[in-house]
N, C-alpha and C. Protein backbone atom coordinates (compact mmCIF):
# COMPACT_ATOMS: atom_id res chain seq x y z
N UNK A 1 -60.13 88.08 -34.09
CA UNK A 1 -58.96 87.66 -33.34
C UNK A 1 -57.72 88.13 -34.09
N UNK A 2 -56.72 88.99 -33.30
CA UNK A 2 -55.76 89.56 -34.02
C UNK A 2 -54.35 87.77 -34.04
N UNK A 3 -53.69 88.04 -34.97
CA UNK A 3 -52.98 86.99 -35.05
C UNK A 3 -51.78 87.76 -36.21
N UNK A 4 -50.70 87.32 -35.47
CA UNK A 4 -49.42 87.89 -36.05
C UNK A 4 -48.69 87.13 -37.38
N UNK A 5 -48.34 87.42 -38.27
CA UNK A 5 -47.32 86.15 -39.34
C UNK A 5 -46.44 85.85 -38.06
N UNK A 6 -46.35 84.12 -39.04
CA UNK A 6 -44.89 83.63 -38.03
C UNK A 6 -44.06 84.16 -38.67
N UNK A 7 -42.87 83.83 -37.26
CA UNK A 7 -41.19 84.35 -37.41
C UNK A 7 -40.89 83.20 -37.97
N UNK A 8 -39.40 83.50 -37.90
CA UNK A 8 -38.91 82.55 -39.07
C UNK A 8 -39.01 81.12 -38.10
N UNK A 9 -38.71 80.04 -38.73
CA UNK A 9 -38.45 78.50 -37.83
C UNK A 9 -38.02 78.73 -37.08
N UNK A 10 -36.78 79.41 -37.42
CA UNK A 10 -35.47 79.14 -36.11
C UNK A 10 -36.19 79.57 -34.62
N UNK A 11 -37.33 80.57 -34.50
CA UNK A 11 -37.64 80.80 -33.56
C UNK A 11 -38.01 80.08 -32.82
N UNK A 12 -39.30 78.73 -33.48
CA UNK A 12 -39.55 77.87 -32.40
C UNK A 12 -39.10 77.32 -31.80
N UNK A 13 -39.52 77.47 -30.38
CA UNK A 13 -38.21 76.66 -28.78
C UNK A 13 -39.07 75.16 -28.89
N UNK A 14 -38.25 74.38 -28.27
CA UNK A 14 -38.99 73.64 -27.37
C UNK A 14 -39.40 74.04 -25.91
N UNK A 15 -40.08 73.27 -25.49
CA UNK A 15 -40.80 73.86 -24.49
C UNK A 15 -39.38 73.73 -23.19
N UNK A 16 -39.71 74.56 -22.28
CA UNK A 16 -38.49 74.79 -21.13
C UNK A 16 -38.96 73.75 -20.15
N UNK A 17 -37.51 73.48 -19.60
CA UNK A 17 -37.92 72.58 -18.39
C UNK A 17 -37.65 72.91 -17.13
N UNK A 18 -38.25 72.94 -15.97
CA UNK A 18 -38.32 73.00 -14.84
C UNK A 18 -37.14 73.90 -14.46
N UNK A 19 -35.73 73.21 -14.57
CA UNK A 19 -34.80 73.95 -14.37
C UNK A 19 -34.49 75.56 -14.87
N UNK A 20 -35.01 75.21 -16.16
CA UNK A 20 -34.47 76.77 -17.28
C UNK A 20 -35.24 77.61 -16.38
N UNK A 21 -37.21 77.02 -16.17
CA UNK A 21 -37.87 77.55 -15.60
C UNK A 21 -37.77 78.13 -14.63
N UNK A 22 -36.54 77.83 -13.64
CA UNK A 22 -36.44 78.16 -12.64
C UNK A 22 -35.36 79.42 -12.88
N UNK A 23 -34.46 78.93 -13.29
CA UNK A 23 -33.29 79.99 -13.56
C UNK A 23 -33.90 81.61 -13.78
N UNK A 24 -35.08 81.49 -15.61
CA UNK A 24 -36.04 82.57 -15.62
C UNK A 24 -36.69 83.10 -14.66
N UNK A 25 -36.91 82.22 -13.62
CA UNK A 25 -37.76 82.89 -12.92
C UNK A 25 -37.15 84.12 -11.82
N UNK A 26 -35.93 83.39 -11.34
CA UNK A 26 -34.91 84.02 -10.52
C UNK A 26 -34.26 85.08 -11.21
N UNK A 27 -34.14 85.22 -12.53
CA UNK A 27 -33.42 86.58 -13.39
C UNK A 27 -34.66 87.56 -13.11
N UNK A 28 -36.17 87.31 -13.26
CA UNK A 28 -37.04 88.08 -13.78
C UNK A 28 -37.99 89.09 -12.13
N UNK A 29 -36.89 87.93 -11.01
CA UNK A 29 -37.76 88.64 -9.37
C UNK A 29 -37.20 90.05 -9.49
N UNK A 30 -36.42 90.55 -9.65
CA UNK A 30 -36.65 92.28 -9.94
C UNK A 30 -37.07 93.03 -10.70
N UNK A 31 -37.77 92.11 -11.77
CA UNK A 31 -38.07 93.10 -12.77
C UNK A 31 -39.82 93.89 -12.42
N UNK A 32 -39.79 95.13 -13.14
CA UNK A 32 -40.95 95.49 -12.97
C UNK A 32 -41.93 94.93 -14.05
N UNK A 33 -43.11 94.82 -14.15
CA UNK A 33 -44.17 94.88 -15.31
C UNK A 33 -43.57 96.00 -16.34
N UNK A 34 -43.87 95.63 -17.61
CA UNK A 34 -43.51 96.63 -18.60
C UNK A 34 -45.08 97.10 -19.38
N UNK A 35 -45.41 96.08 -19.57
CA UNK A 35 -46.95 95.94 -20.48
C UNK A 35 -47.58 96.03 -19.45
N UNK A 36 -49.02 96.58 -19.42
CA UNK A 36 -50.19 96.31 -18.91
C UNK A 36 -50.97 96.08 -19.61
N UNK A 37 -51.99 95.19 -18.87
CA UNK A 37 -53.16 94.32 -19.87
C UNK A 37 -54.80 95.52 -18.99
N UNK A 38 -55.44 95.96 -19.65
CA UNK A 38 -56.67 96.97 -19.32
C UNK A 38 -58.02 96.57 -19.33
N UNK A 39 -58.79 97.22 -19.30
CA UNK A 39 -60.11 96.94 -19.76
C UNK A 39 -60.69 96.63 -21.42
N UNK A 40 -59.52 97.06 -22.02
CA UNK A 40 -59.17 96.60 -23.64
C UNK A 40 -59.14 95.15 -23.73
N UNK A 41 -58.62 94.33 -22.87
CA UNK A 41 -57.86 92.93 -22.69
C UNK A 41 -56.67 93.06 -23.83
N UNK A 42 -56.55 91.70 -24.05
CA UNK A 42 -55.63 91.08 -25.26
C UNK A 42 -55.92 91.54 -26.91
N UNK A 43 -55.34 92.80 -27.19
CA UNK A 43 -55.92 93.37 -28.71
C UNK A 43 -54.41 93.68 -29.57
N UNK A 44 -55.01 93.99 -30.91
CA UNK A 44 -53.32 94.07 -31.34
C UNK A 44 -52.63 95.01 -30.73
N UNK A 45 -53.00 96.42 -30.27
CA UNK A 45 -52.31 97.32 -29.45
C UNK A 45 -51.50 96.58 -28.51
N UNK A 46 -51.79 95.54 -27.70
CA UNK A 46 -51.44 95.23 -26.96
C UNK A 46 -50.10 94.24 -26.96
N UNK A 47 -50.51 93.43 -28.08
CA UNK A 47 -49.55 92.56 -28.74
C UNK A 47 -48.49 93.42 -28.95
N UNK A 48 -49.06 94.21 -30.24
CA UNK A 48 -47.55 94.91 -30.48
C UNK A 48 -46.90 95.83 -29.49
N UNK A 49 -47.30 96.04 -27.95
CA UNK A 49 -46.55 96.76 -27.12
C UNK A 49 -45.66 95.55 -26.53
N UNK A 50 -46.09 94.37 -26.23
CA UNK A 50 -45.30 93.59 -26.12
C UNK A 50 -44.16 92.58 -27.05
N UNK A 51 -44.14 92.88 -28.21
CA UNK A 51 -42.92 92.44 -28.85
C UNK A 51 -42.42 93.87 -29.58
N UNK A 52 -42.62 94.90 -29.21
CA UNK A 52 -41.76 95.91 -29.18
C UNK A 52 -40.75 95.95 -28.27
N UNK A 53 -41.84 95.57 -26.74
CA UNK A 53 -40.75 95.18 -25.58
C UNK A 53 -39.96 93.90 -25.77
N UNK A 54 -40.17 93.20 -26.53
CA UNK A 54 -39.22 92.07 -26.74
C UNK A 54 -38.08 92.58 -27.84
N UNK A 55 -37.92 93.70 -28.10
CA UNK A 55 -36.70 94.13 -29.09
C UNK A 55 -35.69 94.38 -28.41
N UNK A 56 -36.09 94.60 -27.08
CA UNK A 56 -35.03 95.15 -26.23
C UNK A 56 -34.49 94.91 -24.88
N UNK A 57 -35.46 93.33 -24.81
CA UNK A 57 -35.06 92.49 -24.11
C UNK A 57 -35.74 91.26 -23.77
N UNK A 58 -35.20 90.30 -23.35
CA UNK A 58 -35.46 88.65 -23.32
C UNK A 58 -36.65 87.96 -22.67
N UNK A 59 -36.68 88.65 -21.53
CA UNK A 59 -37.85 87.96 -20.47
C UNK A 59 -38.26 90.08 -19.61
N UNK A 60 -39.40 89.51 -19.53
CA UNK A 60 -40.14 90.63 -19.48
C UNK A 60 -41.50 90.32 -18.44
N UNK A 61 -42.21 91.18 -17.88
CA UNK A 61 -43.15 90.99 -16.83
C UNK A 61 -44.52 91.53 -17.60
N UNK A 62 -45.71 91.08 -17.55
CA UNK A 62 -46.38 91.73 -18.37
C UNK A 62 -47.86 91.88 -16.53
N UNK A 63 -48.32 92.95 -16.45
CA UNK A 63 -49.49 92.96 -15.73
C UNK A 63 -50.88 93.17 -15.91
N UNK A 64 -51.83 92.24 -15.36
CA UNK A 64 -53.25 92.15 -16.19
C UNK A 64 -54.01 93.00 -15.03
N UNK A 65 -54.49 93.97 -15.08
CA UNK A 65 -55.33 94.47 -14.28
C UNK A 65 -56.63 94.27 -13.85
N UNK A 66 -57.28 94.63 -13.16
CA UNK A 66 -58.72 93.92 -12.23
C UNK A 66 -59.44 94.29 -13.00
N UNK A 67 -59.59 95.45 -14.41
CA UNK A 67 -60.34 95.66 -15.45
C UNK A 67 -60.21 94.55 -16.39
N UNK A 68 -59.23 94.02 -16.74
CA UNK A 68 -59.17 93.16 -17.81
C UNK A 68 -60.29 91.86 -17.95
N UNK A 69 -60.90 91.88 -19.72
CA UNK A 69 -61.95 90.63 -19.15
C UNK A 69 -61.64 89.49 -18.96
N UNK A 70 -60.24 89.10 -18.77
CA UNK A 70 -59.68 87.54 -18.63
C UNK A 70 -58.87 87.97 -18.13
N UNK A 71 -58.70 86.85 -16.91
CA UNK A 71 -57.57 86.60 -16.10
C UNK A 71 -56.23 86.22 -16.80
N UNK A 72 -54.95 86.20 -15.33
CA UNK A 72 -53.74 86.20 -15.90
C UNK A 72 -53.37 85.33 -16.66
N UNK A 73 -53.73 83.85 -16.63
CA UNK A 73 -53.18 82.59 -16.88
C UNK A 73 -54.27 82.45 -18.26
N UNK A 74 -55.05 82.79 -18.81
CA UNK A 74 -55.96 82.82 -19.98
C UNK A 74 -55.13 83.98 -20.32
N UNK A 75 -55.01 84.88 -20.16
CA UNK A 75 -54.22 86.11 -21.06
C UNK A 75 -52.38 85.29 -21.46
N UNK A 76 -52.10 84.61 -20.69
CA UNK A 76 -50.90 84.47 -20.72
C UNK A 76 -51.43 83.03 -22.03
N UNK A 77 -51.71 82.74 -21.98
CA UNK A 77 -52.32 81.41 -22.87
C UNK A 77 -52.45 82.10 -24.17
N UNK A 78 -52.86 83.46 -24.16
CA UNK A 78 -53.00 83.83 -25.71
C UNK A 78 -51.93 84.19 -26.18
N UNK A 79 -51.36 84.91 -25.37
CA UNK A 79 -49.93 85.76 -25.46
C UNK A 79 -49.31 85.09 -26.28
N UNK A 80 -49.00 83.53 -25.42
CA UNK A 80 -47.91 82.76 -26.30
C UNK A 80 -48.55 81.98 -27.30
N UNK A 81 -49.91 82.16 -27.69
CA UNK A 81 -50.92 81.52 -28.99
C UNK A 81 -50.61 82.57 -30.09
N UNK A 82 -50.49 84.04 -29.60
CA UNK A 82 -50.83 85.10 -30.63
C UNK A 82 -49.65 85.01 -31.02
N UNK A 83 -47.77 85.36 -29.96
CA UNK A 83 -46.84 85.93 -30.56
C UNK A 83 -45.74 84.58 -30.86
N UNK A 84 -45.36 84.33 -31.63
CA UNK A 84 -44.77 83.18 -31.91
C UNK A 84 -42.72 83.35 -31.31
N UNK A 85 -42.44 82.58 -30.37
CA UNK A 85 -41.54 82.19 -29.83
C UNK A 85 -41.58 82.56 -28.72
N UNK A 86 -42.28 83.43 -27.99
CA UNK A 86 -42.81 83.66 -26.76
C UNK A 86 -43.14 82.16 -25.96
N UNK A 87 -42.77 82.27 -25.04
CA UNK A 87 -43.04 81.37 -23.82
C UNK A 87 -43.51 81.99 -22.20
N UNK A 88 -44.59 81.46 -21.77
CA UNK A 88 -44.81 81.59 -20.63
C UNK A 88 -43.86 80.80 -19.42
N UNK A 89 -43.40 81.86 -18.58
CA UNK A 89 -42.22 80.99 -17.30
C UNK A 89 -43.27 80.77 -16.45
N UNK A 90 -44.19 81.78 -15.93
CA UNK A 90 -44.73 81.73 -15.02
C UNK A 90 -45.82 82.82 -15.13
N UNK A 91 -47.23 82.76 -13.94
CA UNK A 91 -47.85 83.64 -14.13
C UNK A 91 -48.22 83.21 -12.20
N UNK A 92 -48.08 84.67 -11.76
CA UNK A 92 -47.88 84.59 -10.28
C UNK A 92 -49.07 85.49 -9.87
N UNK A 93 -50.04 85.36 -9.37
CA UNK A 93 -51.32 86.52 -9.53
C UNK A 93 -51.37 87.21 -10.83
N UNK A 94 -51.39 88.46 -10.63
CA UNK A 94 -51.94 89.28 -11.80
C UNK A 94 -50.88 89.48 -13.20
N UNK A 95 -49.27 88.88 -12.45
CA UNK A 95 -48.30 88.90 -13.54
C UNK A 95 -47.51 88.29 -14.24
N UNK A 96 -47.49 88.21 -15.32
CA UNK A 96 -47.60 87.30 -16.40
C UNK A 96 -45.87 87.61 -16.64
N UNK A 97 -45.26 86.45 -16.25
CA UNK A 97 -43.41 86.15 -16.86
C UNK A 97 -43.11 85.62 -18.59
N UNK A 98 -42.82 86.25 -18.97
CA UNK A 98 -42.81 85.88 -20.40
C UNK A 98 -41.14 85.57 -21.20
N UNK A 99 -40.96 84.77 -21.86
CA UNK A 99 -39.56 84.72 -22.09
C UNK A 99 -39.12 84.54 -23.77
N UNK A 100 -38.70 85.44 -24.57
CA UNK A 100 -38.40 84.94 -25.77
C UNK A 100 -36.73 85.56 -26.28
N UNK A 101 -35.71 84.58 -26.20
CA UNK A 101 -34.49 85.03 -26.77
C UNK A 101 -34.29 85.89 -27.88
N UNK A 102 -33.43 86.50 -27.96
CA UNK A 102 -33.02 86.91 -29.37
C UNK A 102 -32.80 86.44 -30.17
N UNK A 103 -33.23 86.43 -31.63
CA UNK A 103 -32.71 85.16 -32.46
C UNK A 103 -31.10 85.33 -33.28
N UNK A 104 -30.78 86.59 -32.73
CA UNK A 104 -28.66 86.06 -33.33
C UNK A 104 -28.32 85.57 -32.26
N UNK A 105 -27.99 86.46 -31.36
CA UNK A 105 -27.07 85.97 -30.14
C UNK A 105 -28.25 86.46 -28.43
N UNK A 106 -28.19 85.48 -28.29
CA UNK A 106 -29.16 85.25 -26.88
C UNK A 106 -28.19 85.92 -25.47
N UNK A 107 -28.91 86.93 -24.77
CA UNK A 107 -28.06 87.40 -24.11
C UNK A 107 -28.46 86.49 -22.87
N UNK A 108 -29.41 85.64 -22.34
CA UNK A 108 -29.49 85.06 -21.28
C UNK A 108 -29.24 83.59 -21.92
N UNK A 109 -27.97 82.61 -21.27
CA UNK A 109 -28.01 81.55 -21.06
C UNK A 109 -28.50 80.46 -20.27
N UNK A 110 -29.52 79.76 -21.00
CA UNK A 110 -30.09 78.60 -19.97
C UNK A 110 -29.32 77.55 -19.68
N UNK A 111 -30.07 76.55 -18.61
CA UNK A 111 -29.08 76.12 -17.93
C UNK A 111 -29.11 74.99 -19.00
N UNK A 112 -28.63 73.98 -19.01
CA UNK A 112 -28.72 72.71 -20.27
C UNK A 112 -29.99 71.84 -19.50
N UNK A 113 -30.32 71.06 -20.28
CA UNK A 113 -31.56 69.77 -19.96
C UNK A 113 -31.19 69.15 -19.30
């Protein structure tokens, strides 16, 4: 099982609520998938294509394909087990909403609690 060092503290969120959830979700309806998940599944290749894509931006779409050996919502379960400050918004069929700020300055503001 590949497993990343943690980031620093400051990274860990608390968990989002309904609202933030919602807000993410409404920023992320145009976005395309960036990652795809294969017949590989969840491996470090994979990891590190997705917090590469997190260098260069906040919330991101990730897609698990009909090869992959685990479904979306088990892939999305590791995602945010393997990469630390990652959060799952949502997982809508095959695609997995993922959300982790920047840790200086956060370019998406949530809404407050």
């Amino acid at each position: 099982m590949d497993h990343f060092p943690a980031l620093p503290y400051t990274w860990a969120m608390t968990p989002l609520t309904p609202k933030q959830r919602a807000h993410l979700r409404s920023l992320a309806n145009h976005l395309k998938p960036v990652v795809r998940i294969g017949s590989g599944g969840i491996n470090h290749a994979t990891l590190q294509s997705i917090r590469e894509a997190f260098n260069t931006r906040e919330l991101l779409k990730v897609r698990v394909l009909e090869s992959a050996p685990a479904a979306a919502r088990a892939s999305a379960g590791r995602i945010e087990r393997d990469l630390t400050g990652v959060q799952v918004v949502q997982t809508l069929g095959h695609v997995i909403t993922l959300y982790r700020p920047f840790p200086e300055e956060p370019e998406i503001r949530l809404p407050e609690r």
